[in-house]
Structure formats: C-alpha cells, structure tokens
PDB file of N, CA and C in Angstrom:
ATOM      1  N   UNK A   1     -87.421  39.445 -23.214  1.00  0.00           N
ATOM      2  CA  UNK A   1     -87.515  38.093 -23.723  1.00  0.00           C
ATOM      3  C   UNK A   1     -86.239  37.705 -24.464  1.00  0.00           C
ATOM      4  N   UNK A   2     -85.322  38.563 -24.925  1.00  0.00           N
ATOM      5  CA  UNK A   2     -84.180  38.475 -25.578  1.00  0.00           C
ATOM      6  C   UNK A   2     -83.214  37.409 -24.685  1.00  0.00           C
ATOM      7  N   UNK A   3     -82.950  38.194 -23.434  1.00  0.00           N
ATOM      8  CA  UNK A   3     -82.074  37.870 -22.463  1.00  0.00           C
ATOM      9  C   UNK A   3     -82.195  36.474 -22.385  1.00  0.00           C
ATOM     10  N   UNK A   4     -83.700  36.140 -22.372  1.00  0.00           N
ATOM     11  CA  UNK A   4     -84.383  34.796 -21.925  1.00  0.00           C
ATOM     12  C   UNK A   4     -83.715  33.695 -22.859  1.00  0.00           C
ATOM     13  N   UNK A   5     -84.180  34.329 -24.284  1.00  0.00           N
ATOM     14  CA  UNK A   5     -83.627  33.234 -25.023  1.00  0.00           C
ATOM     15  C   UNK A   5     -82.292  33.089 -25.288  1.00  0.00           C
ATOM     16  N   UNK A   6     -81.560  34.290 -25.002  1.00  0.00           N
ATOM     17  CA  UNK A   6     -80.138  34.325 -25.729  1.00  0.00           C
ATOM     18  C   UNK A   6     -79.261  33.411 -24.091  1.00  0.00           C
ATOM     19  N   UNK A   7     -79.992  33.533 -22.936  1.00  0.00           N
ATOM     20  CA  UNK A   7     -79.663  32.489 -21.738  1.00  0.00           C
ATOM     21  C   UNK A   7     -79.679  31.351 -21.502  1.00  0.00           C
ATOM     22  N   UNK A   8     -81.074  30.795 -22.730  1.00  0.00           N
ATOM     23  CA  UNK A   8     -81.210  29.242 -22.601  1.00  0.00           C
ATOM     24  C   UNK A   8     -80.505  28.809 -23.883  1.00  0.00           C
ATOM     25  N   UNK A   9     -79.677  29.648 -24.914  1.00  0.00           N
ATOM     26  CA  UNK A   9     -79.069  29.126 -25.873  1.00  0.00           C
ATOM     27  C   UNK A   9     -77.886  28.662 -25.361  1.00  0.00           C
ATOM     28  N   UNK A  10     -77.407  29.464 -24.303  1.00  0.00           N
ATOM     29  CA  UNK A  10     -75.809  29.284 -23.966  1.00  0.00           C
ATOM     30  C   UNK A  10     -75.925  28.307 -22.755  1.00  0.00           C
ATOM     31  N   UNK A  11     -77.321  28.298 -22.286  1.00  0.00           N
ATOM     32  CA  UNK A  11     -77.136  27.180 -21.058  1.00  0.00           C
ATOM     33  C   UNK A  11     -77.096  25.334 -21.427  1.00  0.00           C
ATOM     34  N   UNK A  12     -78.061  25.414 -22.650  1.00  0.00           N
ATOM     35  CA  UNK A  12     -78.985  24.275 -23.127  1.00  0.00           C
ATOM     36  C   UNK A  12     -77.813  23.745 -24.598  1.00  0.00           C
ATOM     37  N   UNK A  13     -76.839  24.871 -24.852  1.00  0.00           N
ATOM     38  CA  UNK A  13     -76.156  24.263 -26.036  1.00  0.00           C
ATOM     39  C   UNK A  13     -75.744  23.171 -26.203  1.00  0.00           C
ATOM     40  N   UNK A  14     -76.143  22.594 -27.636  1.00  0.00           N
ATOM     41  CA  UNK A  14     -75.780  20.934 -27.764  1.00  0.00           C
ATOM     42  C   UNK A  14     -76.112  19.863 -26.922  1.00  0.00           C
ATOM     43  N   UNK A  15     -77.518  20.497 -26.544  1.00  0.00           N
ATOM     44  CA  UNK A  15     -78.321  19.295 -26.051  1.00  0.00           C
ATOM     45  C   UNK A  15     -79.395  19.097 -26.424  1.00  0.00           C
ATOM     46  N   UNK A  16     -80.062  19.787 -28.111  1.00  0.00           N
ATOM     47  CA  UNK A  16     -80.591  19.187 -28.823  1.00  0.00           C
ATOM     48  C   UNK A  16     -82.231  20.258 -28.240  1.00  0.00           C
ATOM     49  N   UNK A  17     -82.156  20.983 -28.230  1.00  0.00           N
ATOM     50  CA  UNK A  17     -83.506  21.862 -27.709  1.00  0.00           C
ATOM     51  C   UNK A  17     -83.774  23.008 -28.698  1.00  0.00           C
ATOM     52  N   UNK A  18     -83.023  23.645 -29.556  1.00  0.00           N
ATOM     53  CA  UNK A  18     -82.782  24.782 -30.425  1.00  0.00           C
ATOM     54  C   UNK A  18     -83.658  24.472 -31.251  1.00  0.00           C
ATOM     55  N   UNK A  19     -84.141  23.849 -32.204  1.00  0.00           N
ATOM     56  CA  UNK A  19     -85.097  23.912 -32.952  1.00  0.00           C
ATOM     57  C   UNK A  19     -86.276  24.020 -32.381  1.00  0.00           C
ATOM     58  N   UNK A  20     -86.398  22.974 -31.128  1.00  0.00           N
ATOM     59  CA  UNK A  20     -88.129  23.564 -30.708  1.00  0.00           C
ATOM     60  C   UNK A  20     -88.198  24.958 -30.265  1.00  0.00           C
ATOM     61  N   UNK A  21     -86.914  24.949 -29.174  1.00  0.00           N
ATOM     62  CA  UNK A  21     -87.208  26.705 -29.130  1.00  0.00           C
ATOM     63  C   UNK A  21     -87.454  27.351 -30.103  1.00  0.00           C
ATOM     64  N   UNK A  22     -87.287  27.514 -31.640  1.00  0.00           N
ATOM     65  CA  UNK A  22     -87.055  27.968 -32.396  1.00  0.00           C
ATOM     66  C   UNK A  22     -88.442  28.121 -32.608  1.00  0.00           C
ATOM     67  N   UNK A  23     -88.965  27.084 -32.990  1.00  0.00           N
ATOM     68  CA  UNK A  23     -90.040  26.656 -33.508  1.00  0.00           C
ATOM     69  C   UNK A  23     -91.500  27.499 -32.050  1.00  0.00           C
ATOM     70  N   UNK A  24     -91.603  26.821 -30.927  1.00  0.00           N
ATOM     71  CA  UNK A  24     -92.097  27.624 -29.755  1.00  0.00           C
ATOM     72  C   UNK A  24     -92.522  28.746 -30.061  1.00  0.00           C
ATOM     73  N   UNK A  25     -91.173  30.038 -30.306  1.00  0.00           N
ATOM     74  CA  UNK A  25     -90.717  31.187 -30.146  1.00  0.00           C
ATOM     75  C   UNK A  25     -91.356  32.049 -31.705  1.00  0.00           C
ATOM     76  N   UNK A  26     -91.728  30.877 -32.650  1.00  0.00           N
ATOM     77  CA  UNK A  26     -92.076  31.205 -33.944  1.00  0.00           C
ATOM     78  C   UNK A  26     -90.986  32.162 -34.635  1.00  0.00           C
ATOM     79  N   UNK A  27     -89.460  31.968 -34.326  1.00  0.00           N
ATOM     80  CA  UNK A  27     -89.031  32.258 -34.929  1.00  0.00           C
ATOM     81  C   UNK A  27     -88.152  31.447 -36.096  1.00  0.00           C
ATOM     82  N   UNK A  28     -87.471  32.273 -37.188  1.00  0.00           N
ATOM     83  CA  UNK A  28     -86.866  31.344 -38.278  1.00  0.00           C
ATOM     84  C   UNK A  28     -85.616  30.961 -38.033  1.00  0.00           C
ATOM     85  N   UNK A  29     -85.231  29.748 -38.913  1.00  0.00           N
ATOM     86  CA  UNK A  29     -83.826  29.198 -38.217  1.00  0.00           C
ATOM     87  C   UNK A  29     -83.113  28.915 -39.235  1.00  0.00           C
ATOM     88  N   UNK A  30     -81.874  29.582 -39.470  1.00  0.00           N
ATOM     89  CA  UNK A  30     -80.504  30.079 -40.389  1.00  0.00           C
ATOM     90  C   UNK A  30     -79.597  28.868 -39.764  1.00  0.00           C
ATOM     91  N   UNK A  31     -79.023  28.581 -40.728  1.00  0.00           N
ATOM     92  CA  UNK A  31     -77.888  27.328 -40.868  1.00  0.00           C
ATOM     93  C   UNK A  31     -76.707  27.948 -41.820  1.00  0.00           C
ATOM     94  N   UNK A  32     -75.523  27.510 -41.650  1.00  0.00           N
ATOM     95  CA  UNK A  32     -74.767  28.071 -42.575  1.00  0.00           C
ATOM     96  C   UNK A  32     -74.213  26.900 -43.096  1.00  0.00           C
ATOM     97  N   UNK A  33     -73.952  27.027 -44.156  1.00  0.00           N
ATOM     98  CA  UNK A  33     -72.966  25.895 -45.032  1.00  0.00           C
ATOM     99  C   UNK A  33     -72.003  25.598 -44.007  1.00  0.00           C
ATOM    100  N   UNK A  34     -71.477  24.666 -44.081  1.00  0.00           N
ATOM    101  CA  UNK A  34     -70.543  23.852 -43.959  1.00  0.00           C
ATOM    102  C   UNK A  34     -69.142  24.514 -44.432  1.00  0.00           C
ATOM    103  N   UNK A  35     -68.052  24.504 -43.552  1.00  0.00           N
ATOM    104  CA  UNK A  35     -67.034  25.142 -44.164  1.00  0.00           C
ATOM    105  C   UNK A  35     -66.224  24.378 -45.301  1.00  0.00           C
ATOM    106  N   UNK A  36     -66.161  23.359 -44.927  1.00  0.00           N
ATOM    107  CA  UNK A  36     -65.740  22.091 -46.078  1.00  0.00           C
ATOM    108  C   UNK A  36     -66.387  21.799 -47.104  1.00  0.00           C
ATOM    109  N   UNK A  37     -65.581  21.052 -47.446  1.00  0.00           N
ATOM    110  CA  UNK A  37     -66.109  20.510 -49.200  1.00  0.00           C
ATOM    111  C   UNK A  37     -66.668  19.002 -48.897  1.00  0.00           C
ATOM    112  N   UNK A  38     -66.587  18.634 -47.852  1.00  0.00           N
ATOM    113  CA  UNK A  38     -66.778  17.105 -47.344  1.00  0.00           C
ATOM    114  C   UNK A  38     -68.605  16.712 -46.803  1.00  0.00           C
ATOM    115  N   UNK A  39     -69.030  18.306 -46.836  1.00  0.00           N
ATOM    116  CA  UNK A  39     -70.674  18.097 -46.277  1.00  0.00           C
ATOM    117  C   UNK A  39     -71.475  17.475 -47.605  1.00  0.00           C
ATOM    118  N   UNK A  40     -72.816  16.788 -47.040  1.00  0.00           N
ATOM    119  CA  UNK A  40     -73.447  15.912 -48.373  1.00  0.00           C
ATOM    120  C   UNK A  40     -74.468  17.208 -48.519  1.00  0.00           C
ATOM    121  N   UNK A  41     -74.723  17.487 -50.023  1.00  0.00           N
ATOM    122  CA  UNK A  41     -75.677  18.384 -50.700  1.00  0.00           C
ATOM    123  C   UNK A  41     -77.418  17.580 -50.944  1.00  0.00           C
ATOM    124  N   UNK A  42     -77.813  17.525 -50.692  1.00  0.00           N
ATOM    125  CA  UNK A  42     -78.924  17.497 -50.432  1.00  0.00           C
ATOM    126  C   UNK A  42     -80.001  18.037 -51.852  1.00  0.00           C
ATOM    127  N   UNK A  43     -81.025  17.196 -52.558  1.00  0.00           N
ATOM    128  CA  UNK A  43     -81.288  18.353 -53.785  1.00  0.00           C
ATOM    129  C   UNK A  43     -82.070  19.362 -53.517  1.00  0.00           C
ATOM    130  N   UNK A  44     -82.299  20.469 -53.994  1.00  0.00           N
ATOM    131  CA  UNK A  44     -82.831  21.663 -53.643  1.00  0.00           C
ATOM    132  C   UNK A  44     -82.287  22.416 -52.713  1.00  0.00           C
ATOM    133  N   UNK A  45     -80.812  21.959 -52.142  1.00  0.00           N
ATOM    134  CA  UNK A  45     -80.153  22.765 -51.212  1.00  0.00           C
ATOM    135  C   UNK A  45     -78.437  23.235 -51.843  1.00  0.00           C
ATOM    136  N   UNK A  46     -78.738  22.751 -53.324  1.00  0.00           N
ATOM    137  CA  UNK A  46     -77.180  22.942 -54.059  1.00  0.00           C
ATOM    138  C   UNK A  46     -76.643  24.333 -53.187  1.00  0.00           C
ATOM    139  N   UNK A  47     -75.288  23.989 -52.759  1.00  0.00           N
ATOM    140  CA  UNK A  47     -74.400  25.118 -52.680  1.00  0.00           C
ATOM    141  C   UNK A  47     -74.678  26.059 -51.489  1.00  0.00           C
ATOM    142  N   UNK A  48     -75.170  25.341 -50.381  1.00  0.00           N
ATOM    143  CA  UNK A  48     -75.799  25.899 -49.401  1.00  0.00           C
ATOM    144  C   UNK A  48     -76.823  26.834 -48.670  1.00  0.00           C
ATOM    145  N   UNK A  49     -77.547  26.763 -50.042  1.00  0.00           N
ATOM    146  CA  UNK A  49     -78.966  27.705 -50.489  1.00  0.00           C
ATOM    147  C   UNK A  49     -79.824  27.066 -49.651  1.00  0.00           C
ATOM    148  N   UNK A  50     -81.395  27.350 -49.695  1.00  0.00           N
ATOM    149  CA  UNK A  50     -82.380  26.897 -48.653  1.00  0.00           C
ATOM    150  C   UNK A  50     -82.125  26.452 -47.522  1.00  0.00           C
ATOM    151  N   UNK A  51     -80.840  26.951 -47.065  1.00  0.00           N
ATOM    152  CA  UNK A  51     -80.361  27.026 -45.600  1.00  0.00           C
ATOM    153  C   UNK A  51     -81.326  27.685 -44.567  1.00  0.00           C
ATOM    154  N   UNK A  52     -82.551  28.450 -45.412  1.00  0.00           N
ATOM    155  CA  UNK A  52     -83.360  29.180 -44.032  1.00  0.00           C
ATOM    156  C   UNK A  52     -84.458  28.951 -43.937  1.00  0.00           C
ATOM    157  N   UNK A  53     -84.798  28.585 -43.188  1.00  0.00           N
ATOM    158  CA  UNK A  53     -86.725  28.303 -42.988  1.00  0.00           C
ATOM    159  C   UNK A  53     -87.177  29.143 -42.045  1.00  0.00           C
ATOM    160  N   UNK A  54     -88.193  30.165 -42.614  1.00  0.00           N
ATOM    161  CA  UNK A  54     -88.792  31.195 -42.079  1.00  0.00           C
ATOM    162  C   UNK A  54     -90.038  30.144 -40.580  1.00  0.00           C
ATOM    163  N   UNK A  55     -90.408  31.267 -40.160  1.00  0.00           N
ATOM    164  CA  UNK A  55     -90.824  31.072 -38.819  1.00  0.00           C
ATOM    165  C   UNK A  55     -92.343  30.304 -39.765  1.00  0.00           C
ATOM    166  N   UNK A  56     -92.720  29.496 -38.717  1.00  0.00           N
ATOM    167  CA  UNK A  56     -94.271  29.474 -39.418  1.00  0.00           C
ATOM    168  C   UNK A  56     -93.372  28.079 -40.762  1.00  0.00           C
ATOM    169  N   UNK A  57     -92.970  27.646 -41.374  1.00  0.00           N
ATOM    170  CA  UNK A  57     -92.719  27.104 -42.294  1.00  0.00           C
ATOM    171  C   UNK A  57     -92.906  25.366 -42.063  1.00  0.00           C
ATOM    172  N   UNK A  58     -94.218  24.907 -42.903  1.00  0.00           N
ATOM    173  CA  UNK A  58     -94.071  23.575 -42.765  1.00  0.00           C
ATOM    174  C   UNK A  58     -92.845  22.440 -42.314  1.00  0.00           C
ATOM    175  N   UNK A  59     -91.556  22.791 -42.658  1.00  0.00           N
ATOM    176  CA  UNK A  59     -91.040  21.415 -42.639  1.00  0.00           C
ATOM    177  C   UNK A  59     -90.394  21.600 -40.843  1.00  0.00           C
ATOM    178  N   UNK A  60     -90.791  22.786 -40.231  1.00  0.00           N
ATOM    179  CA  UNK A  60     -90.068  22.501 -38.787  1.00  0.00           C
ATOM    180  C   UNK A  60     -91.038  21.596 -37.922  1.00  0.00           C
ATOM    181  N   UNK A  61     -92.182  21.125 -38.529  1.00  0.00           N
ATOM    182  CA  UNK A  61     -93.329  19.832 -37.991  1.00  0.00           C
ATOM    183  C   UNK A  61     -92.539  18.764 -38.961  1.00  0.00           C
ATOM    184  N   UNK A  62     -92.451  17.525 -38.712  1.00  0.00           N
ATOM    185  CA  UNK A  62     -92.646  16.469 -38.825  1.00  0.00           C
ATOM    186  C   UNK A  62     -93.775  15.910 -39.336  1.00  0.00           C
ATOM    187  N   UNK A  63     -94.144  15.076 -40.563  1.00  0.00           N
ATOM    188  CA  UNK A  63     -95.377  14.653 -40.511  1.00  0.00           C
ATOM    189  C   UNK A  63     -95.671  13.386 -40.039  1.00  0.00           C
ATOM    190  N   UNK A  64     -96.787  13.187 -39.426  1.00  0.00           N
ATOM    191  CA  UNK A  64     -97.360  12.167 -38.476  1.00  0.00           C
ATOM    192  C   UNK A  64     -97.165  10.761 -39.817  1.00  0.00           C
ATOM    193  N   UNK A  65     -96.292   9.312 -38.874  1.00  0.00           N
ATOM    194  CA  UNK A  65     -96.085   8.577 -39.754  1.00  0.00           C
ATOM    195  C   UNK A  65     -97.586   8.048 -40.018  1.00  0.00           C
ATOM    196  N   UNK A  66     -97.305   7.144 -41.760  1.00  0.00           N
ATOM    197  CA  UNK A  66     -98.680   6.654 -41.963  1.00  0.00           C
ATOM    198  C   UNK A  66     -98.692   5.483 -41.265  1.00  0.00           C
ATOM    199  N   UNK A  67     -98.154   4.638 -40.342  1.00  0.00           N
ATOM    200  CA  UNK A  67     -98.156   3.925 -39.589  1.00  0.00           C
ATOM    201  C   UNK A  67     -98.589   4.278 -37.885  1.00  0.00           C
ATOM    202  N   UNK A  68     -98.723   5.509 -37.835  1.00  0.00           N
ATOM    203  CA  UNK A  68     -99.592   6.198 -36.769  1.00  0.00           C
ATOM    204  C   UNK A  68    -100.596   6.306 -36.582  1.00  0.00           C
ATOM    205  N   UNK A  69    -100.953   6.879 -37.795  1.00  0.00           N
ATOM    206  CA  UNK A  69    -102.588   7.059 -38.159  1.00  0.00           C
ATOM    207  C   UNK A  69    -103.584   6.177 -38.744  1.00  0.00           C
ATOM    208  N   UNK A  70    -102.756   5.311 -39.480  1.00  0.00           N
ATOM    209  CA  UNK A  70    -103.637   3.767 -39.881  1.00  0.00           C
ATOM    210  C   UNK A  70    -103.874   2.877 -38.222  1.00  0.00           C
ATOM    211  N   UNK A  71    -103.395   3.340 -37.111  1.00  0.00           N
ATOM    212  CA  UNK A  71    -103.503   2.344 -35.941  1.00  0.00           C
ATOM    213  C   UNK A  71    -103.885   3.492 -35.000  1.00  0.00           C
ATOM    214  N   UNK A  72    -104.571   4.750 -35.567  1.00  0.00           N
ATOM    215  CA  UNK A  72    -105.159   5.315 -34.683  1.00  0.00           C
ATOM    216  C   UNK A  72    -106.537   5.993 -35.944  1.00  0.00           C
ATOM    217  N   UNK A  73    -107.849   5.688 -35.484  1.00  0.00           N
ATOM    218  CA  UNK A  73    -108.734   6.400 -36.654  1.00  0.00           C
ATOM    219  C   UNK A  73    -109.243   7.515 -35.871  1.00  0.00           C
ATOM    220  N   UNK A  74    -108.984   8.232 -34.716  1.00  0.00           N
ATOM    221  CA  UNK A  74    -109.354   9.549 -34.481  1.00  0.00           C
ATOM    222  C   UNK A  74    -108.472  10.500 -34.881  1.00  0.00           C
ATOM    223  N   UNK A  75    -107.238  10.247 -35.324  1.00  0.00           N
ATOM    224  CA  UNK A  75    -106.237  11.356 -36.476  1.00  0.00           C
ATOM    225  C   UNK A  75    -106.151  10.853 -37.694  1.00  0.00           C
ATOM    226  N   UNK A  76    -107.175  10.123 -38.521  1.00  0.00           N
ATOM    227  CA  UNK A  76    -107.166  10.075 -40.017  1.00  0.00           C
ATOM    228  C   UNK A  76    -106.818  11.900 -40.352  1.00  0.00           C
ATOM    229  N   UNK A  77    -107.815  12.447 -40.352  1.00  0.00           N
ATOM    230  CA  UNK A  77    -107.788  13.732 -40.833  1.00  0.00           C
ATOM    231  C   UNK A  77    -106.808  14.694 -39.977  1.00  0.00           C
ATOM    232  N   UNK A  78    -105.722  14.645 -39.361  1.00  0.00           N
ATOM    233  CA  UNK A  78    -104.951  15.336 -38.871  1.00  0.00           C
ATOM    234  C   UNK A  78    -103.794  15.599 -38.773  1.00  0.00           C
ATOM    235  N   UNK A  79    -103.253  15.039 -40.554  1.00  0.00           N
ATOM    236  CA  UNK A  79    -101.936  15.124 -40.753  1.00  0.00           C
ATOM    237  C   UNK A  79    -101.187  16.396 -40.761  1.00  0.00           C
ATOM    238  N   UNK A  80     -99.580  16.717 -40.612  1.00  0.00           N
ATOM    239  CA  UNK A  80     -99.407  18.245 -40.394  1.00  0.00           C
ATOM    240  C   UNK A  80     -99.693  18.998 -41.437  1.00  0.00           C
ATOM    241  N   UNK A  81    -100.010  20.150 -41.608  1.00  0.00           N
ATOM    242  CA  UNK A  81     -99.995  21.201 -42.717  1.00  0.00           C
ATOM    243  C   UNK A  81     -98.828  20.644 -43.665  1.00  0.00           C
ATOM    244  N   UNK A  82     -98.905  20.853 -44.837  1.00  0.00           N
ATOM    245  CA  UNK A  82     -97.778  20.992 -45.827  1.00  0.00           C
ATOM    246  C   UNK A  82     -97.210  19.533 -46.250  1.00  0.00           C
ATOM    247  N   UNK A  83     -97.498  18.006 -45.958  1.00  0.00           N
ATOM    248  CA  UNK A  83     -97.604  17.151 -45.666  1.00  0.00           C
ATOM    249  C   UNK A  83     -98.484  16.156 -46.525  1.00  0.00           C
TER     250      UNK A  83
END
C-alpha cells in the first residue's frame, strides 16, 4: 500500500487531492513552516507550531454550513464532530 500511495503523490502532485488522501488513508498531515518571514501567523499557530494534525483529528472535516442545514431539516442533528 506504500508504493500505492507514495505513486499517487508523485502522479496527482499539485492538483489538490493530498489532503483527502490523507484524510481516506486516516493518516496525519505535517506542514512545515514557511521558509520566510513573509508567511501570515495564524493564532494558535505562533512560530510554526500546530503544524500537525494527527489522523482522526476534527478540523480535516469541514463543518456543514449553517446555511445548509437550516434549508435541509433531515441534517439538523448531523453536524461534523468537533464543530
């Protein structure tokens, strides 16, 4: 399964698929700072910290807008985990 994924990284690069694989594959996804001084800091990410979100970790879902679910009432109760 290695081969698999380490094949669709180099085939699929920079066309925007890496996080779901990521996410799919349930594995975690490492970012590195920015080599410059010119990247925007973000709060709770001072200094290029919380760069990693373990596998399984709420924020790689999206939560369902409240403009989704007010115009749909069979997902009132089905917003994402953590959300």
């Amino acid at each position: 399964m290695s081969e698999i994924r380490t094949e669709r990284w180099k085939e699929l690069f920079c066309e925007g698929y890496r996080m779901m694989d990521l996410k799919r594959w349930n594995v975690e996804m490492r970012r590195t700072p920015a080599q410059n001084s010119s990247f925007i800091v973000l709060p709770g990410a001072e200094n290029g910290e919380n760069m990693v979100k373990e596998a399984g970790n709420y924020r790689f879902v999206w939560p369902i807008p409240q403009a989704e679910i007010d115009a749909n009432p069979q997902i009132k109760d089905q917003q994402n985990p953590g959300y």
